[in-house]
Protein backbone atom coordinates (compact mmCIF):
# COMPACT_ATOMS: atom_id res chain seq x y z
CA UNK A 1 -32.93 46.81 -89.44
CA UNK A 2 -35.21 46.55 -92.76
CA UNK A 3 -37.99 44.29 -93.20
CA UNK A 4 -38.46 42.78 -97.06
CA UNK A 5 -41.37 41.26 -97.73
CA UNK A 6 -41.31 39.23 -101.45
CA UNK A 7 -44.19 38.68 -103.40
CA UNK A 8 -45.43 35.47 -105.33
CA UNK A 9 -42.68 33.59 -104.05
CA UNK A 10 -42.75 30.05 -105.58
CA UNK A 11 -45.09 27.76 -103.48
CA UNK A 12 -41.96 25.25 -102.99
CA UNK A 13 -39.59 28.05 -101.78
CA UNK A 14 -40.60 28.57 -98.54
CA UNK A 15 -41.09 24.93 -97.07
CA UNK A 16 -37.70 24.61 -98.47
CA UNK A 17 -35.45 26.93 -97.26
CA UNK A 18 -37.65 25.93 -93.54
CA UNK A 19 -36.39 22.34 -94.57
CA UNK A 20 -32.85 23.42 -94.97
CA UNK A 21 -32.45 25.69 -91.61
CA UNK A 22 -33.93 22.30 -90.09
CA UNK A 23 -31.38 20.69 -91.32
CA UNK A 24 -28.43 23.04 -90.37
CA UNK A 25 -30.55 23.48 -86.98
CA UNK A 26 -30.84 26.62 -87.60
CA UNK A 27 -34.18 28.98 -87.62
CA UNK A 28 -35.77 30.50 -90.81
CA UNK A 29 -32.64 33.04 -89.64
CA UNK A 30 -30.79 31.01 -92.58
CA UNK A 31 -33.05 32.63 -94.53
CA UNK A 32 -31.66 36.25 -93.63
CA UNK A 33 -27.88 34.28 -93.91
CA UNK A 34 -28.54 32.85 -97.46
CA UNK A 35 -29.99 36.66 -98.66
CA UNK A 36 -26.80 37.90 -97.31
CA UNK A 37 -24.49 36.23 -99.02
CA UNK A 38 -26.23 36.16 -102.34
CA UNK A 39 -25.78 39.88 -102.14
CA UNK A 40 -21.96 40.26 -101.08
CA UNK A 41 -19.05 39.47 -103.45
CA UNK A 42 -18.15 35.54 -102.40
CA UNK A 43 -20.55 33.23 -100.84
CA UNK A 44 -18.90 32.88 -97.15
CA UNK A 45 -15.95 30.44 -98.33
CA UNK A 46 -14.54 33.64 -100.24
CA UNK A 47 -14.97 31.78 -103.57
CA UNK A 48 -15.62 34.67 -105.87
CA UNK A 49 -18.98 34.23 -107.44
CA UNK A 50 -19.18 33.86 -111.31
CA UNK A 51 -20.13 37.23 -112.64
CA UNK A 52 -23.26 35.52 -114.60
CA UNK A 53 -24.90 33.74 -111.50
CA UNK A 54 -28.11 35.78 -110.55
CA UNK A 55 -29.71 35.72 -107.44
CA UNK A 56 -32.57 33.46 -108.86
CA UNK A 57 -29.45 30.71 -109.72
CA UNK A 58 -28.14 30.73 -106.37
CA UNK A 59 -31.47 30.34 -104.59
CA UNK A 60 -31.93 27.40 -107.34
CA UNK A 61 -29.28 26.08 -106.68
CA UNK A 62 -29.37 26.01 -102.46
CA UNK A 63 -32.35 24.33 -103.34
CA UNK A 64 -30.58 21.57 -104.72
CA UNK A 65 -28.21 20.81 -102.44
């Protein structure tokens, strides 16, 4: 298994997706869940993703919700 480490990370990105496995009652393991889907071709409910959504949108956008 591969280890990614990411580099000036917004300051609000991390308490946030911590926040959001809390929520789901989950560990920062959601983190590893959310990375996984952003990469694959639908996001888990096999919606198709629009071909214009980058990675940066979707993280935006779990932010959001």
């Amino acid at each position: 298994m591969a280890t990614l480490t990411i580099c000036n990370l917004d300051d609000t990105v991390k308490p946030a997706l911590r926040e959001r496995a809390a929520r789901h009652g989950v560990s920062m393991e959601e983190a590893r869940v959310l990375l996984r889907r952003s990469v694959s071709e639908t996001d888990g409910n096999e919606t198709p993703k629009p071909p214009s959504e980058t990675f940066y949108d979707r993280i935006m956008a779990l932010r959001e919700s």
